[in-house]
Protein backbone atom coordinates (compact mmCIF):
# COMPACT_ATOMS: atom_id res chain seq x y z
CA UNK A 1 -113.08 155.59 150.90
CA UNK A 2 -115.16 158.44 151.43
CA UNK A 3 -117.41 159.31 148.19
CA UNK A 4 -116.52 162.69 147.26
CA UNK A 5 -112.58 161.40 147.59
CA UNK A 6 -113.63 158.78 145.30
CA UNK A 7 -115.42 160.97 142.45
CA UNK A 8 -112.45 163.15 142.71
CA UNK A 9 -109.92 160.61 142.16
CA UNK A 10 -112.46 159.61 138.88
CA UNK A 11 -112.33 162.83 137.53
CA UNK A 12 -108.81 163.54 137.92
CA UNK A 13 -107.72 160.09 136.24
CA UNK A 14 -110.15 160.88 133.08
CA UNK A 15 -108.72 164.04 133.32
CA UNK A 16 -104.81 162.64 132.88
CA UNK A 17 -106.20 159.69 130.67
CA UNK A 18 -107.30 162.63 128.24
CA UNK A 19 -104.36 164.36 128.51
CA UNK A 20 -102.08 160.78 128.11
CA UNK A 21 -103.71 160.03 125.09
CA UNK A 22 -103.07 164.31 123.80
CA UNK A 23 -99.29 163.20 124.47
CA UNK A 24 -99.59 160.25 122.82
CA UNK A 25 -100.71 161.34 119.77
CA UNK A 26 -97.95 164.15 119.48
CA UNK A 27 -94.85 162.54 120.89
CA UNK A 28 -95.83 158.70 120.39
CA UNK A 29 -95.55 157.64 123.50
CA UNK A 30 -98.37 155.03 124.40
CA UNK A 31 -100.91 156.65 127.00
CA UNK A 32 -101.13 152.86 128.93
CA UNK A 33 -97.47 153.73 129.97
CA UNK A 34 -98.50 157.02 131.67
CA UNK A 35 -102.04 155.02 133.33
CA UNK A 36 -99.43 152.27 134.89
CA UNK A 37 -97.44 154.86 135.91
CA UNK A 38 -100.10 156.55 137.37
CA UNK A 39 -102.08 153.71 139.03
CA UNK A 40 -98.51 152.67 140.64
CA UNK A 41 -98.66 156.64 142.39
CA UNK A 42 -101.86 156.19 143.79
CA UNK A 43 -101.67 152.88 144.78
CA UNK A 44 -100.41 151.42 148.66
CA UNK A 45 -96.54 151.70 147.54
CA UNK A 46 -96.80 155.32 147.55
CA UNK A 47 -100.00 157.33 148.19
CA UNK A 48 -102.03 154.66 149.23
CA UNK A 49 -104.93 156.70 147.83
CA UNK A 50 -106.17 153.24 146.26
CA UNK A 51 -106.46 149.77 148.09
CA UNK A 52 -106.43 146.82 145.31
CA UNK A 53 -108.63 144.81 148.01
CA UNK A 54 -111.02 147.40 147.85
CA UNK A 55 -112.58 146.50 144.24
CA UNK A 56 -111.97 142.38 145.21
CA UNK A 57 -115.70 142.27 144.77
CA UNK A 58 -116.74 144.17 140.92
CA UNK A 59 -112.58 143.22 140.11
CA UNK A 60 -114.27 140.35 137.89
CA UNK A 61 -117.07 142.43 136.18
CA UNK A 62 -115.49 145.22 135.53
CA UNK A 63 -112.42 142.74 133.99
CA UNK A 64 -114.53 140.71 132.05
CA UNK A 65 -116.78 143.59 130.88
CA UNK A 66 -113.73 145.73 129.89
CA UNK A 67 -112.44 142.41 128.05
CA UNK A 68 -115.26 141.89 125.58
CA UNK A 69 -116.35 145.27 125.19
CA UNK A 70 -112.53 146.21 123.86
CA UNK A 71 -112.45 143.25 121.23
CA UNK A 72 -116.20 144.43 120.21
CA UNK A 73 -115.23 147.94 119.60
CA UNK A 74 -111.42 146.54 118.67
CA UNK A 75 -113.58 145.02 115.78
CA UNK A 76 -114.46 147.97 114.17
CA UNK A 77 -110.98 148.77 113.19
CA UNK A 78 -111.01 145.77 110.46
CA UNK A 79 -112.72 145.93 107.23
CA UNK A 80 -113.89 143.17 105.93
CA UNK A 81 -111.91 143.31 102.33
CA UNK A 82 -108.95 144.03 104.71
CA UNK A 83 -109.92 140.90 106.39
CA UNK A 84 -110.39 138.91 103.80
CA UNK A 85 -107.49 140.58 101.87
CA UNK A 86 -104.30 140.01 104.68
CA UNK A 87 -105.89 136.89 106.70
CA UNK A 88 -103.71 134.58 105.47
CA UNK A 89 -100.77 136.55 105.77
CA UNK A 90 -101.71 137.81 108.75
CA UNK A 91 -102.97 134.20 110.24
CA UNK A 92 -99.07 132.78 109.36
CA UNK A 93 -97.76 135.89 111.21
CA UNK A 94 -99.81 135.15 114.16
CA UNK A 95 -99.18 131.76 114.72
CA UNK A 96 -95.42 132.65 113.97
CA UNK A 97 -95.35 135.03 116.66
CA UNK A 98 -97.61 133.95 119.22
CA UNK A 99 -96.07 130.57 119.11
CA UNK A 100 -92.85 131.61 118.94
CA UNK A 101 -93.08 134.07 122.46
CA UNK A 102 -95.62 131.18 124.12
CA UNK A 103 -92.55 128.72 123.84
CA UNK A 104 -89.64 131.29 125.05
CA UNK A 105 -92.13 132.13 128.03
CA UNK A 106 -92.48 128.52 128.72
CA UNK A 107 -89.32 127.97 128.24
CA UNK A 108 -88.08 130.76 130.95
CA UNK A 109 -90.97 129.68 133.41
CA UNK A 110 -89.63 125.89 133.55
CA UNK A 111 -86.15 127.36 134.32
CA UNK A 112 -87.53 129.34 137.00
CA UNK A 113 -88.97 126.52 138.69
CA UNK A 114 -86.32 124.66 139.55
CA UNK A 115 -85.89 128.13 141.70
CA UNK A 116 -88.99 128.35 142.67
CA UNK A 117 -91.13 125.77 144.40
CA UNK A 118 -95.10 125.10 142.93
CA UNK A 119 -94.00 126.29 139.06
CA UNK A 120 -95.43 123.09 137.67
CA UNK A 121 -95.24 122.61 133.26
CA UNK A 122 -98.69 123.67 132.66
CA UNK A 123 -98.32 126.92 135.26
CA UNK A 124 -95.25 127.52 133.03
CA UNK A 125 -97.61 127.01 129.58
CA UNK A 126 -100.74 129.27 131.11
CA UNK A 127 -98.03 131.99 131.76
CA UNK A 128 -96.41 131.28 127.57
CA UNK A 129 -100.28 131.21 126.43
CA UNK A 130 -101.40 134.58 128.95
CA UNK A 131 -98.25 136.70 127.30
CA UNK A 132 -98.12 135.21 124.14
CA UNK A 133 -100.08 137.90 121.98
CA UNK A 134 -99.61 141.38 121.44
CA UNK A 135 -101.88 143.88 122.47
CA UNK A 136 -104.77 145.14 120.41
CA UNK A 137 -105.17 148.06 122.83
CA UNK A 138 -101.57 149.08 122.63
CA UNK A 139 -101.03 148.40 118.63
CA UNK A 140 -104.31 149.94 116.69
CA UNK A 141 -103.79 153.04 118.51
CA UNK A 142 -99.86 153.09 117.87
CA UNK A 143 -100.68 152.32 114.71
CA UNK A 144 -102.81 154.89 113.82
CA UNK A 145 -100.62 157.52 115.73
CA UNK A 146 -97.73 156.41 113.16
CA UNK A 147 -100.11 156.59 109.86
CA UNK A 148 -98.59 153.43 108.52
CA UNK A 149 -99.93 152.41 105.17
CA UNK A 150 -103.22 150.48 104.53
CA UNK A 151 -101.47 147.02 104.03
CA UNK A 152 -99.39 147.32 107.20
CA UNK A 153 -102.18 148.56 109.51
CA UNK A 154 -104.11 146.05 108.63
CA UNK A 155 -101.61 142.75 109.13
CA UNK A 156 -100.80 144.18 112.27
CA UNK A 157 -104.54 145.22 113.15
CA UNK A 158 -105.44 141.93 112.37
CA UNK A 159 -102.27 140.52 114.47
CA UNK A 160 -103.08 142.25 117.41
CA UNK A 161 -106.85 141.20 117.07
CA UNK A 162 -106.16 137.61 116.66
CA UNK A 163 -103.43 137.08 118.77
CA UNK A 164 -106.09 138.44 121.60
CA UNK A 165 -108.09 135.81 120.61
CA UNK A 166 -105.66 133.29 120.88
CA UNK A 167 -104.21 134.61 124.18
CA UNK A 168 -108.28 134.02 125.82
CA UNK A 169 -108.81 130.85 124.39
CA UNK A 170 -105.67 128.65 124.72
CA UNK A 171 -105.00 130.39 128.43
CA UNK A 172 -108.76 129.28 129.25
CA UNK A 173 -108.20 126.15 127.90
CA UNK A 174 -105.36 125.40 130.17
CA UNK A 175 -107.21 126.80 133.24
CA UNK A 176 -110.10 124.56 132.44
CA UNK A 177 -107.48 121.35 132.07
CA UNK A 178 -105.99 122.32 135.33
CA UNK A 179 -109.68 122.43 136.78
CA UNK A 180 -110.46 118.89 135.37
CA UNK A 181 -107.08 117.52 136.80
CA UNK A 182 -106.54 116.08 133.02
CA UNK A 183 -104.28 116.42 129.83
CA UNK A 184 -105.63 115.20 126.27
CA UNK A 185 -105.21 116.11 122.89
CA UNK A 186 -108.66 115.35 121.97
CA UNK A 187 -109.93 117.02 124.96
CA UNK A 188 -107.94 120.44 124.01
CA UNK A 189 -108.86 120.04 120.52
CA UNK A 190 -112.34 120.02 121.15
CA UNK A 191 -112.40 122.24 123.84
CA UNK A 192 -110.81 124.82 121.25
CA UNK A 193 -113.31 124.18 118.80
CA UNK A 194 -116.35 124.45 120.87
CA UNK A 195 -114.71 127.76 121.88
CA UNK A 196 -114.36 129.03 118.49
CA UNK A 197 -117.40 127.27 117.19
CA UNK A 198 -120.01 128.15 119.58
CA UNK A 199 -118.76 131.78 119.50
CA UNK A 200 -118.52 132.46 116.13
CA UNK A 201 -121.67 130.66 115.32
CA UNK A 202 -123.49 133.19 118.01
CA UNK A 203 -121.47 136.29 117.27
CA UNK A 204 -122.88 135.87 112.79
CA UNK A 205 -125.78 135.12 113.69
CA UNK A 206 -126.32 137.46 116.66
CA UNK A 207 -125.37 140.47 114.20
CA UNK A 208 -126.99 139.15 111.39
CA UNK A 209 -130.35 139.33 113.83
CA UNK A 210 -129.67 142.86 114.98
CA UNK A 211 -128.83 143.90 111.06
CA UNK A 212 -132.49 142.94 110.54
CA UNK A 213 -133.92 144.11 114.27
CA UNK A 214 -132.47 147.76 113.94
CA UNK A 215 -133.69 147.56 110.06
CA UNK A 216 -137.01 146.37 110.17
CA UNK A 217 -138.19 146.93 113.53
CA UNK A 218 -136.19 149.17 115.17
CA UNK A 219 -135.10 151.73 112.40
CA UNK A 220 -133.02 153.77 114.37
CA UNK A 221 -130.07 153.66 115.92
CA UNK A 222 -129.87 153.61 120.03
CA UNK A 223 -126.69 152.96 121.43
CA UNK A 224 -127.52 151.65 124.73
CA UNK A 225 -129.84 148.85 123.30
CA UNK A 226 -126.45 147.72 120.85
CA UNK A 227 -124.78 147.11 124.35
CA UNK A 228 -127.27 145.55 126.08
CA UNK A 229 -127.42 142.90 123.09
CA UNK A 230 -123.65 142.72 123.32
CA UNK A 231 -124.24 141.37 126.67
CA UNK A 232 -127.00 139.29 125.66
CA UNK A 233 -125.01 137.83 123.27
CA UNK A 234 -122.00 137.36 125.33
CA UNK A 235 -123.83 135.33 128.38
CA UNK A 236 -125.92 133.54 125.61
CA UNK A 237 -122.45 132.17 124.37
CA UNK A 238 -121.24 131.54 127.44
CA UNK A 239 -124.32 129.61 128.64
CA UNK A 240 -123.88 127.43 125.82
CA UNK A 241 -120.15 126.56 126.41
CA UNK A 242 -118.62 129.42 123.83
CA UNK A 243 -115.99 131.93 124.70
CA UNK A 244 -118.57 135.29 124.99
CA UNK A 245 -115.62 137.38 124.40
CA UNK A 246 -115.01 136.05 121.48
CA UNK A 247 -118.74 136.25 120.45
CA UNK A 248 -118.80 140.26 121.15
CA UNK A 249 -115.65 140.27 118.38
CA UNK A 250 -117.48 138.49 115.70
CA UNK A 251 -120.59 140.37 116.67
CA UNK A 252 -118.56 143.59 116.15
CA UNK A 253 -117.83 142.36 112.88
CA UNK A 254 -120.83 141.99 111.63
CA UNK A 255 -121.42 145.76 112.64
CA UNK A 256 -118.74 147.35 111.39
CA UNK A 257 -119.05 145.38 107.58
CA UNK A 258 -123.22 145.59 108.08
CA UNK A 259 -123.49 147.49 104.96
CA UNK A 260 -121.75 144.78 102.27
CA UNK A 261 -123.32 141.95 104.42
CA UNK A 262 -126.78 143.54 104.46
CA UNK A 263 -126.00 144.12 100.69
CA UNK A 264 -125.40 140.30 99.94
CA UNK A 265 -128.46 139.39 102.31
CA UNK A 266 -130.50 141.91 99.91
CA UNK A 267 -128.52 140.25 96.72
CA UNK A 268 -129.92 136.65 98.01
CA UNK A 269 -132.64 137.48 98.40
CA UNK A 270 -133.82 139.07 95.28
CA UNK A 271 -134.69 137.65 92.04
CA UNK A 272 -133.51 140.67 90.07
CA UNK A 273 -130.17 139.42 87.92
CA UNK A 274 -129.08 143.50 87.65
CA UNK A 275 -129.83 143.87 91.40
CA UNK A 276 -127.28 140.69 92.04
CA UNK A 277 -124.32 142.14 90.50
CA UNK A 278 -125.05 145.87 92.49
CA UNK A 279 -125.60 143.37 95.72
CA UNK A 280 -122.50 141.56 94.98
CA UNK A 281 -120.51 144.96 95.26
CA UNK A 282 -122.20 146.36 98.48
CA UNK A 283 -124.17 149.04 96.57
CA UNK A 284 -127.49 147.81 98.18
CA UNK A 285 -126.37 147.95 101.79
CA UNK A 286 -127.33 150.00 104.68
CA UNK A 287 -124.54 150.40 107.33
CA UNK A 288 -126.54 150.19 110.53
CA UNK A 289 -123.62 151.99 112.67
CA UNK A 290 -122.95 155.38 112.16
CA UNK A 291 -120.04 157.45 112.76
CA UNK A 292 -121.24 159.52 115.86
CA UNK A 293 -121.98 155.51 117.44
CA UNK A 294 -118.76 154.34 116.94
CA UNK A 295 -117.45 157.64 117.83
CA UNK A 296 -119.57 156.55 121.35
CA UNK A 297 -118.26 153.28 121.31
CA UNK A 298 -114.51 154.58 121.08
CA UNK A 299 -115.11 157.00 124.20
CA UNK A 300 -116.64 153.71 125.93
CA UNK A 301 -113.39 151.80 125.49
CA UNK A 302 -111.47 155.35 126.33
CA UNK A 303 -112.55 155.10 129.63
CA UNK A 304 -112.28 151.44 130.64
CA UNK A 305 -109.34 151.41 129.12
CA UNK A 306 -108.21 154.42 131.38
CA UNK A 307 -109.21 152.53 134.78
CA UNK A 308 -108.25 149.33 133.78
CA UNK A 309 -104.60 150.27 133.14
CA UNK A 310 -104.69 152.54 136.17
CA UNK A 311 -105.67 149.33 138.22
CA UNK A 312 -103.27 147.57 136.72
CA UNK A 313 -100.87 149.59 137.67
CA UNK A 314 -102.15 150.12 141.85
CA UNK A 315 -101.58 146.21 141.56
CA UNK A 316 -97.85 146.32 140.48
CA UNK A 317 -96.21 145.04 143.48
CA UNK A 318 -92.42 146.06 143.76
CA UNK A 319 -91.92 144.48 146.90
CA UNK A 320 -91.57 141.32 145.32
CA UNK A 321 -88.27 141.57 143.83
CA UNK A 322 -88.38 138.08 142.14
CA UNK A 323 -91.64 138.70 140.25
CA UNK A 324 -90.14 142.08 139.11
CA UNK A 325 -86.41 140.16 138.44
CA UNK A 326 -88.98 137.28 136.26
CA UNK A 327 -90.88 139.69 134.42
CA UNK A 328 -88.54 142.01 133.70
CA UNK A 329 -86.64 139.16 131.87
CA UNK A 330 -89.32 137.84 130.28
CA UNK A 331 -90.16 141.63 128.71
CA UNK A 332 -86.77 141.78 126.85
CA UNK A 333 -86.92 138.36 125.79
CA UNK A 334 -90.23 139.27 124.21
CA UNK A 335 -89.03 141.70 122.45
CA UNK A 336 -85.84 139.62 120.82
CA UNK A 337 -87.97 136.74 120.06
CA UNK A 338 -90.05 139.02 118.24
CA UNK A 339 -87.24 139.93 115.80
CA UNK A 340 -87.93 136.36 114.67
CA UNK A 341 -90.81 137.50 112.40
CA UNK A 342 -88.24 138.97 110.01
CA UNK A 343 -88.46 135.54 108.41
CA UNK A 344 -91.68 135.96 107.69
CA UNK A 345 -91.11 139.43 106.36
CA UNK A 346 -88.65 139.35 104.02
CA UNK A 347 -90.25 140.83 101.34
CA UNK A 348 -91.06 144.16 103.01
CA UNK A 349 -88.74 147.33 102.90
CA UNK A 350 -86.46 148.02 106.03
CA UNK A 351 -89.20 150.29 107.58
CA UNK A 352 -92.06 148.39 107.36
CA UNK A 353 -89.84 145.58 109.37
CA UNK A 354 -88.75 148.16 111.77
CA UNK A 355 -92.49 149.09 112.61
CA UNK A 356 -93.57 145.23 112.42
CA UNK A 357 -90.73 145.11 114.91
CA UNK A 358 -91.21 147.60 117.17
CA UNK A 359 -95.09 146.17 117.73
CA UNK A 360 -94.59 143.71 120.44
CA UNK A 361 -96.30 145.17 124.18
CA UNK A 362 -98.89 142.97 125.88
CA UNK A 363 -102.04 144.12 127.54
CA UNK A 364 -105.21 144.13 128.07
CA UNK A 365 -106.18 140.78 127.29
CA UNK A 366 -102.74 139.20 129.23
CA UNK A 367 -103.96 141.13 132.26
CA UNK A 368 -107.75 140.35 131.88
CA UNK A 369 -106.80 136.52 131.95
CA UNK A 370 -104.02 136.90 134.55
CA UNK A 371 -107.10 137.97 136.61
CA UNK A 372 -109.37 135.53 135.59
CA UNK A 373 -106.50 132.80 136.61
CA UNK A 374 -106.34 134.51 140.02
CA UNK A 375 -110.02 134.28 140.53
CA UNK A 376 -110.09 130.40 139.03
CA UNK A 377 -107.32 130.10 142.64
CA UNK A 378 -104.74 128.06 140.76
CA UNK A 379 -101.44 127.40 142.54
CA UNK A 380 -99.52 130.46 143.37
CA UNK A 381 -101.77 132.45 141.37
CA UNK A 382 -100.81 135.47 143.15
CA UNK A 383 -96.85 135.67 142.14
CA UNK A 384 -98.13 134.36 138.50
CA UNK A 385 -100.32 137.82 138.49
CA UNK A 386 -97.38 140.29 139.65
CA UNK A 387 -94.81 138.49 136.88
CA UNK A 388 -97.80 139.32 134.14
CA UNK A 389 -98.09 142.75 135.23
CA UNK A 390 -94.28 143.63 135.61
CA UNK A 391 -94.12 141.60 131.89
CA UNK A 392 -96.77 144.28 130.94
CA UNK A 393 -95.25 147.49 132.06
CA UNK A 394 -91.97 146.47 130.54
CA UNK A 395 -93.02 145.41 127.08
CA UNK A 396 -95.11 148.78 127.14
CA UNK A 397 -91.69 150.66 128.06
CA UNK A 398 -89.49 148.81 125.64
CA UNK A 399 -92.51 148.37 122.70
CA UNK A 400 -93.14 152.43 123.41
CA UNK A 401 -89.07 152.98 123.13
CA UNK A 402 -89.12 151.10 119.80
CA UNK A 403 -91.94 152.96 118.47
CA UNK A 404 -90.23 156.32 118.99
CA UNK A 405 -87.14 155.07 117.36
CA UNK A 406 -88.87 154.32 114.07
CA UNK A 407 -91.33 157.24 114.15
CA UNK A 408 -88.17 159.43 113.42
CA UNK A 409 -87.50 157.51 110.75
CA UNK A 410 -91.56 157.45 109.24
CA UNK A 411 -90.86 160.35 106.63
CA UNK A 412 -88.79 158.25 104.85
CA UNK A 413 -91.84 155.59 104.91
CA UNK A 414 -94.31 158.06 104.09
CA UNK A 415 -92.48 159.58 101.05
CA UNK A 416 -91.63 155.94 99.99
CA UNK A 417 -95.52 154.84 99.81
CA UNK A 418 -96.44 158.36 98.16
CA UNK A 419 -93.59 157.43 95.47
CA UNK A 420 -95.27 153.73 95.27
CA UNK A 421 -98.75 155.84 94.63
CA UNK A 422 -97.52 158.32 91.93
CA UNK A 423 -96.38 156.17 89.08
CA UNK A 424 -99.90 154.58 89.41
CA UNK A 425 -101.49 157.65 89.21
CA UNK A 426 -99.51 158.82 86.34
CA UNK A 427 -100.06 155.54 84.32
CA UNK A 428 -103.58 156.52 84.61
């Protein structure tokens, strides 16, 4: 492709990924929708402006880069009282749900084999474990469109974060049995702790280190030396056997909550009993991110999340009518099975349910992983890719659908937190 063709076609997709996310935010309908759409117009079914085989060789970079630098900015959406606050709520609701749409996927995949030839059990499981999470990149942006209340963002924040998490670790756990040519429970089990071990154990202590570099060394804030440690920190984890994407989330949580953990450092520090208690409360703390860098940060993730949904959708292939006829049934099944977390959410009002509800599209992380199976050449990798991507398009559609449904109904949720807020205030 010639290169002024190419930085034209760049510009004009920022361009209608600025204007996507403009609609978005006044009409609620998720900007990923408009990218797919958009990728599918300028892909080889009908302008053939882009060629998928074209980017065969940065496809896995740009994936895996696009991967961990999401859940490290992703990270900066949770506080950690929030955290701390909802996690076990928020855990049970994960497991609920990710479990629940890993085994219906399954499920539909073994059925489909007896269709189609080379759909073995654990090509049905990688495809339960690649769409078994919801999105991160569709639902904190939904979320904050909608201006749910505190609690709810953050159980779903937290949801969409951990069900990410989940979605990269079991799915490269299976591609890593498949590699081996061997099934144990030991093996998983310890393959799933080293993941989450090794990771986490980098990712604390990586931010802990930069808390003190930018601190006491550096003592100002550069934004292109944070990234370059992100990578650091992601090929140190995966050099010793961690999931680096993974890593680059904890390490974004040490960021974003820098200020009460550099407070607690300060409070162990210190022998002074009056300077404990402060410590204790994050009075002593010095957030070492400031608003105009995750501001920077945001626009980072704008625009891979802009390409990465555009390439997305230049690979949908509709020529493949069974992939489309799979994934399309797999999307609405999704979304039923995800009516199953009512039982876990029985104590919240009708509207908060509707919006818990409503908060079911995959994404980023199913696609990043659908790639990363393609690359791994499993069996029919290929036709496992263009079910994931139809499965992604549709949730979006029917998640986006949902989401307009109970926006018209989100006065009524706003005037019934303001009323929860009032009485408060007046027993004051």
């Amino acid at each position: 492709m010639d290169v002024v063709l190419i930085l034209l076609v760049v510009s004009l997709v920022l361009f209608f990924g600025f204007f996507a996310e403009f609609i978005f935010r006044k009409i609620n309908i998720p900007d990923v929708l408009f990218l797919i759409i958009l990728g599918f117009v300028l892909g080889p079914h009908i302008l053939n402006v882009i060629n998928p085989n074209s980017f065969i060789g940065i496809a896995s970079i740009f994936t895996t880069f696009t991967l961990l630098f999401l859940l490290f900015d992703g990270a900066f959406n949770i506080n950690l009282a929030s955290l701390v606050r909802e996690f076990s709520q928020s855990f049970v609701l994960t497991l609920f749900n990710f479990f629940v749409s890993t085994v219906v996927v399954t499920l539909i995949m073994l059925v489909v084999s007896i269709w189609i030839d080379g759909i073995s059990f654990t090509i049905a499981l990688l495809t339960g474990f690649i769409l078994g999470g919801v999105s991160s990149s569709f639902a904190i942006p939904v979320l904050k469109g909608m201006k749910v209340g505190e609690k709810l963002y953050s159980l779903l924040t937290l949801e969409s974060a951990l069900t990410d998490v989940f979605c990269i670790v079991f799915s490269l756990t299976i591609l890593e049995i498949m590699r081996l040519g061997s099934f144990g429970v030991q093996g998983v089990l310890v393959q799933l702790i080293s993941l989450f071990a090794v990771a986490g154990i980098v990712g604390l202590v990586g931010g802990v280190v930069w808390i003190f570099l930018v601190l006491r060394v550096f003592k100002e804030h550069n934004y292109m030396i944070t990234i370059a440690y992100l990578l650091l920190i992601y090929a140190s984890t995966e050099f010793l056997g961690g999931n680096g994407a993974i890593a680059a989330l904890f390490f974004g949580l040490v960021l974003k909550n820098s200020k009460q953990l550099s407070s607690i450092i300060h409070g162990i520090t210190t022998t002074k009993a009056s300077e404990k208690k402060k410590a204790l409360k994050g009075d002593l703390g010095v957030s070492i991110t400031t608003p105009s860098e995750q501001h920077f940060y945001h626009q980072i993730s704008f625009f891979l999340k802009t390409f990465f949904f555009v390439y997305v959708g230049v690979l949908i292939d509709i020529s493949d009518w069974k992939a489309l006829l799979i994934g399309g049934i797999i999307a609405v099944v999704i979304m039923f099975s995800r009516m199953g977390s009512f039982v876990l959410t029985k104590k919240m009002d009708s509207n908060h349910k509707a919006v818990v509800n409503a908060i079911f599209a995959r994404g980023l992380a199913a696609a990043a992983v659908a790639h990363l199976a393609l690359q791994a050449g499993i069996p029919i990798a290929g036709f496992l890719v263009r079910i994931v991507y139809v499965t992604i398009t549709g949730t979006i559609l029917l998640s986006s659908i949902k989401v307009f449904i109970v926006k018209k109904h989100m006065p009524n949720l706003i005037k019934e937190i303001k009323s929860k807020i009032k009485p408060k205030a007046k027993a004051r």
